[in-house]
Protein backbone atom coordinates (compact mmCIF):
# COMPACT_ATOMS: atom_id res chain seq x y z
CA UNK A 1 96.73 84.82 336.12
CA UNK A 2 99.65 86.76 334.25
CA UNK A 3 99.16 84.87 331.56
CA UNK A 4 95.28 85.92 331.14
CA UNK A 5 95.78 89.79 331.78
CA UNK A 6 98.66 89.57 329.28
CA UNK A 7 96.45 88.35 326.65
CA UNK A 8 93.35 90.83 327.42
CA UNK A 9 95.43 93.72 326.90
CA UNK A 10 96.73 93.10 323.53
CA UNK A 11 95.36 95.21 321.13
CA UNK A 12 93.80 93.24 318.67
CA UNK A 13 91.50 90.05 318.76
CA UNK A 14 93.10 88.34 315.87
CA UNK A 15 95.75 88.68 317.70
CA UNK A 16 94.56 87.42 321.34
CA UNK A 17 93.35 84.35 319.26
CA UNK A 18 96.27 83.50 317.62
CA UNK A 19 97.97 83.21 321.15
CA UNK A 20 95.18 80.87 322.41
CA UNK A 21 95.35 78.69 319.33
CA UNK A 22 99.34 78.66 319.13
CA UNK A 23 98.90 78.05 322.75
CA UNK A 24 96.71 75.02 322.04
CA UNK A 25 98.11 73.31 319.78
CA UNK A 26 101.32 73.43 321.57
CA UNK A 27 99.52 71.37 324.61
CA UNK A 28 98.50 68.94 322.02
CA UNK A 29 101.71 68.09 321.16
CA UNK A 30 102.98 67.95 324.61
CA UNK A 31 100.00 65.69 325.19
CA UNK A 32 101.05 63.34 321.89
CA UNK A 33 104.86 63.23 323.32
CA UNK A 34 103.29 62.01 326.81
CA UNK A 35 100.78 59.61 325.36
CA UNK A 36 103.75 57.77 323.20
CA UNK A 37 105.78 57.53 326.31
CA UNK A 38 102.70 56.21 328.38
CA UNK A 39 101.93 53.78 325.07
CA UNK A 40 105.52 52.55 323.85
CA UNK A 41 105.36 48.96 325.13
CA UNK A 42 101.30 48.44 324.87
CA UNK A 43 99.92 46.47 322.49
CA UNK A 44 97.03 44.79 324.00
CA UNK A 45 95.16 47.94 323.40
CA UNK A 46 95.43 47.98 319.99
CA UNK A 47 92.49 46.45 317.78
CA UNK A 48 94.10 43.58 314.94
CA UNK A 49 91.83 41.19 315.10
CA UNK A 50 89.91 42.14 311.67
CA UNK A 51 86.53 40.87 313.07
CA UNK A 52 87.00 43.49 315.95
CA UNK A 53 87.86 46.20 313.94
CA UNK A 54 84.71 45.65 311.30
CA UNK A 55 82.89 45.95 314.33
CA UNK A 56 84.36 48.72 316.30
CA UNK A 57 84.52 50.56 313.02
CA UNK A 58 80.90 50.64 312.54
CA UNK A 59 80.20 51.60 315.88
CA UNK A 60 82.45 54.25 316.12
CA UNK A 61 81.82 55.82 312.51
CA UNK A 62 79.91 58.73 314.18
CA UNK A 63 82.54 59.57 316.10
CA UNK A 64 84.82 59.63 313.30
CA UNK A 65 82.92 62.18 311.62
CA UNK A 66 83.12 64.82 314.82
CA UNK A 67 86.86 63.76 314.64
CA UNK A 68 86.96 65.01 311.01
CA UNK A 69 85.19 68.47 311.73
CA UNK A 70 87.53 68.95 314.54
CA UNK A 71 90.66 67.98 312.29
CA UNK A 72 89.31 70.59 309.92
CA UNK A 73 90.05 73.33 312.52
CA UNK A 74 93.53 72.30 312.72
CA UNK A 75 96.40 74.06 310.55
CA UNK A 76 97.73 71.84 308.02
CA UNK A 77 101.47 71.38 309.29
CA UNK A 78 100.21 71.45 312.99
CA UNK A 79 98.13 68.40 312.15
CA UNK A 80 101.00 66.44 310.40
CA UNK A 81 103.09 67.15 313.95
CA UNK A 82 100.78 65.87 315.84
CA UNK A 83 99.50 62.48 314.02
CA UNK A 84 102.85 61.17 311.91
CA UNK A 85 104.45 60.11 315.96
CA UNK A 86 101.42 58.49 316.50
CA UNK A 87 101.84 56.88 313.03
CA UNK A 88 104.66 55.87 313.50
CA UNK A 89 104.55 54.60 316.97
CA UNK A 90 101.37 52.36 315.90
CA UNK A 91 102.56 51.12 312.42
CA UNK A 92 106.04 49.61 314.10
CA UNK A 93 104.04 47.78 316.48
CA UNK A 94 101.02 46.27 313.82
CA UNK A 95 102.36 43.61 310.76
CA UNK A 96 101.09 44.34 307.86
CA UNK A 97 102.27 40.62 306.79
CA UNK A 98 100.34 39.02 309.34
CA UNK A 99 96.64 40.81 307.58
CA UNK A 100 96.61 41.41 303.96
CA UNK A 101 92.91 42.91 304.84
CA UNK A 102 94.10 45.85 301.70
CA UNK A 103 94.50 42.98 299.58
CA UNK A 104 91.10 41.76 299.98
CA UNK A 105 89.87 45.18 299.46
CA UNK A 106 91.92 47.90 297.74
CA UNK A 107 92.18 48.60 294.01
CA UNK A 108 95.99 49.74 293.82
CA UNK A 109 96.72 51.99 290.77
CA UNK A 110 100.15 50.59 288.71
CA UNK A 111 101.75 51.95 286.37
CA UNK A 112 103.07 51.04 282.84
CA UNK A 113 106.27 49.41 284.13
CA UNK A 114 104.90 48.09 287.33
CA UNK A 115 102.09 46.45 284.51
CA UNK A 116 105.03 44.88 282.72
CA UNK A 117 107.03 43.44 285.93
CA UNK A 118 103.76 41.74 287.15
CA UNK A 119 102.60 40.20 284.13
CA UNK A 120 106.73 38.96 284.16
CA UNK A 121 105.85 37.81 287.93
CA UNK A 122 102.65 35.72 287.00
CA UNK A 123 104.75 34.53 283.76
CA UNK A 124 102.02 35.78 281.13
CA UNK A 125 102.15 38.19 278.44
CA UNK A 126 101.61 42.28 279.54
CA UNK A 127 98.65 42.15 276.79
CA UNK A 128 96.87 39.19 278.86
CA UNK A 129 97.71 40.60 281.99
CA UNK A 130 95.83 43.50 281.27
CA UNK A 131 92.78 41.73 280.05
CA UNK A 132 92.71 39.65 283.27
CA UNK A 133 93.52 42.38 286.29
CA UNK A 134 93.77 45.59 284.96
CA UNK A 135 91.07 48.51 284.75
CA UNK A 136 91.27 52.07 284.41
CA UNK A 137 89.16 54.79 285.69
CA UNK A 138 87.25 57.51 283.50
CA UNK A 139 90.93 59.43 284.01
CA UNK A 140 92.70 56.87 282.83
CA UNK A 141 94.47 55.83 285.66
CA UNK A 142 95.12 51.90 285.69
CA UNK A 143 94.69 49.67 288.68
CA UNK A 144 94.41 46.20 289.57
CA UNK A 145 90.71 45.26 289.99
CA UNK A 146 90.50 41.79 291.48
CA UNK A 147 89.49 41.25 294.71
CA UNK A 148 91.17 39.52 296.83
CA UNK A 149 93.86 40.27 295.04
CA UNK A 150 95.47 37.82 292.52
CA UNK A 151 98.92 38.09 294.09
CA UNK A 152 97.51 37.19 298.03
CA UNK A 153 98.12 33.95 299.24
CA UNK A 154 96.64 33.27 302.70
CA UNK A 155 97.52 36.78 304.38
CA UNK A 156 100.79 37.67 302.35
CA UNK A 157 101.69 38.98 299.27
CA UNK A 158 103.39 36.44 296.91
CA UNK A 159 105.07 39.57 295.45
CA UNK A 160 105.77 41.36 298.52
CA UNK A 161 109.42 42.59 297.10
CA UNK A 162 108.08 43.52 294.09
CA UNK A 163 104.33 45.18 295.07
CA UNK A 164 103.13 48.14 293.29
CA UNK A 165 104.25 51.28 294.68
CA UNK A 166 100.81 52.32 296.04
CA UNK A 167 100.81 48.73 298.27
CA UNK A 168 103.96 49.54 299.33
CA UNK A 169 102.43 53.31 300.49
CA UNK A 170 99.36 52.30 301.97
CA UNK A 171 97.51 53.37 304.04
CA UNK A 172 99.97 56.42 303.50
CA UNK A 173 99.15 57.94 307.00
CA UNK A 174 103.32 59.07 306.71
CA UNK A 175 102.93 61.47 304.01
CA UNK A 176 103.02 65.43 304.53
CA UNK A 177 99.20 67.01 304.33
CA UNK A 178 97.45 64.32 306.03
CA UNK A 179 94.71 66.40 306.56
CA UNK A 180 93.57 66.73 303.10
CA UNK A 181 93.52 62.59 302.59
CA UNK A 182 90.62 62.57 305.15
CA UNK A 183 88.43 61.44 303.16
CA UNK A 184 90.84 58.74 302.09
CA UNK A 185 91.57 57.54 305.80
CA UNK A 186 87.87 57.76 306.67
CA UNK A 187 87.47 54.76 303.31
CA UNK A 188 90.08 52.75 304.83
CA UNK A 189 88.98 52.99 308.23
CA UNK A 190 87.24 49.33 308.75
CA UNK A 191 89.91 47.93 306.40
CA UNK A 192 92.79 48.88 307.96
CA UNK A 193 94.27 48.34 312.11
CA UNK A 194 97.23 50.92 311.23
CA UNK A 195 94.49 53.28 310.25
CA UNK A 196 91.64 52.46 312.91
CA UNK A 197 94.08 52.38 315.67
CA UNK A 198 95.98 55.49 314.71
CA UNK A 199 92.41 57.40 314.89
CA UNK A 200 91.64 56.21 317.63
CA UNK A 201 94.34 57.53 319.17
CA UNK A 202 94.21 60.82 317.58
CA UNK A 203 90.19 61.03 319.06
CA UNK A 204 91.74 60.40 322.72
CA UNK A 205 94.00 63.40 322.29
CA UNK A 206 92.15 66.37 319.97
C-alpha cells in the first residue's frame, strides 16, 4: 500500500512508469534465479528427442510469435540477464554430440583459412574443395552448402576439433544482444533442443 501511494504522487508519468517497469523486470529475474534452482537436476522435462521437437515446434510456433512481441518490449541488456542463465543452465545439461540435427540443416559461413584447413582435413586441394562444398551468398560471404553436412558421420562431427567457427558458436544463444538475433532463434527453433528448450523456458517466465 506504501508502495502504490509512493508511486501516484510522483510528479511525472514517465517517471511512475519507469518504476513499474524497473520494478518488473526485477521480479523476472528473481523469478529466472528461482526457476534454475527449482530446474538444476531436471532433465526429463527437456525435449531431445528430434522427432518430439519437430513436432512440438510446429505446434507451438504461434506461441513463439506472442513470445517475440513480448521480447520486443524488453530492454536490450535486461533481456540478455534474464535468458543467458537459462542458456546456460539448459546447454550444460543437452549434448550437442549426441544430435548433429545443425549438421543436417545449417549452412555455416567459413572463412578463407578455415576453407584451407578443411580441404587439408578431407585431403583435397582448397580449389576442389571449393567446387564441391562451398557457396557464397550475393554478399559474398562463403559457406558450406551440403546438407547433411560432408563432415557428419552418424550424429558427430568427424572434425569436431577443428569445426568452423560458426559450428563451434551455434546456436549462439550466449552472445550479448540476444534480442536482436530473434529472428535467427525463431529459424533454428525446430532444429535445435538448446534453442527449443531454452524458449520454452523463457515463455514460462515473461
Amino acid at each position: 500500500m506504501m508502495m502504490k501511494t509512493w508511486v501516484s504522487v510522483l510528479p511525472l508519468y514517465p517517471l511512475k512508469m519507469l518504476f513499474i517497469r524497473c520494478f518488473y523486470y526485477s521480479l523476472i529475474s528473481l523469478f529466472t534465479k528461482v526457476w534454475l534452482n527449482l530446474e538444476k537436476h531436471s532433465m526429463d522435462k527437456l525435449v531431445i528427442d528430434l522427432e518430439e521437437l519437430k513436432k512440438r515446434s510446429e505446434e507451438e510456433l504461434p506461441a513463439f510469435f506472442d513470445f517475440a512481441k513480448k521480447v520486443k518490449q524488453i530492454p536490450l541488456s535486461r533481456f540478455d540477464e534474464i535468458a543467458h542463465p537459462i542458456v546456460k543452465e539448459i546447454t550444460s545439461k543437452i549434448d550437442c554430440t549426441q544430435c548433429g540435427n545443425c549438421c543436417r540443416h545449417q549452412e555455416p559461413g567459413v572463412s578463407e583459412d578455415e576453407i584451407e584447413r578443411l580441404s587439408t582435413c578431407k585431403n583435397i586441394p582448397v580449389k576442389e574443395f571449393k567446387d564441391q562444398f562451398v557457396a557464397w551468398d550475393k554478399e559474398g560471404i562463403s559457406f558450406l552448402f551440403q546438407k547433411p553436412c560432408t563432415f557428419l558421420h552418424g550424429n558427430i562431427c568427424s572434425i569436431y576439433t577443428q569445426r568452423p567457427g560458426s559450428c563451434a558458436d551455434f546456436p549462439g544463444l550466449h552472445r550479448p544482444r540476444l534480442k536482436w538475433r530473434i529472428k535467427q532463434v525463431e529459424e533454428n527453433y525446430s532444429i535445435c533442443p538448446i534453442v527449443f528448450n531454452v524458449v520454452e523456458k523463457l515463455k514460462e517466465i515473461l
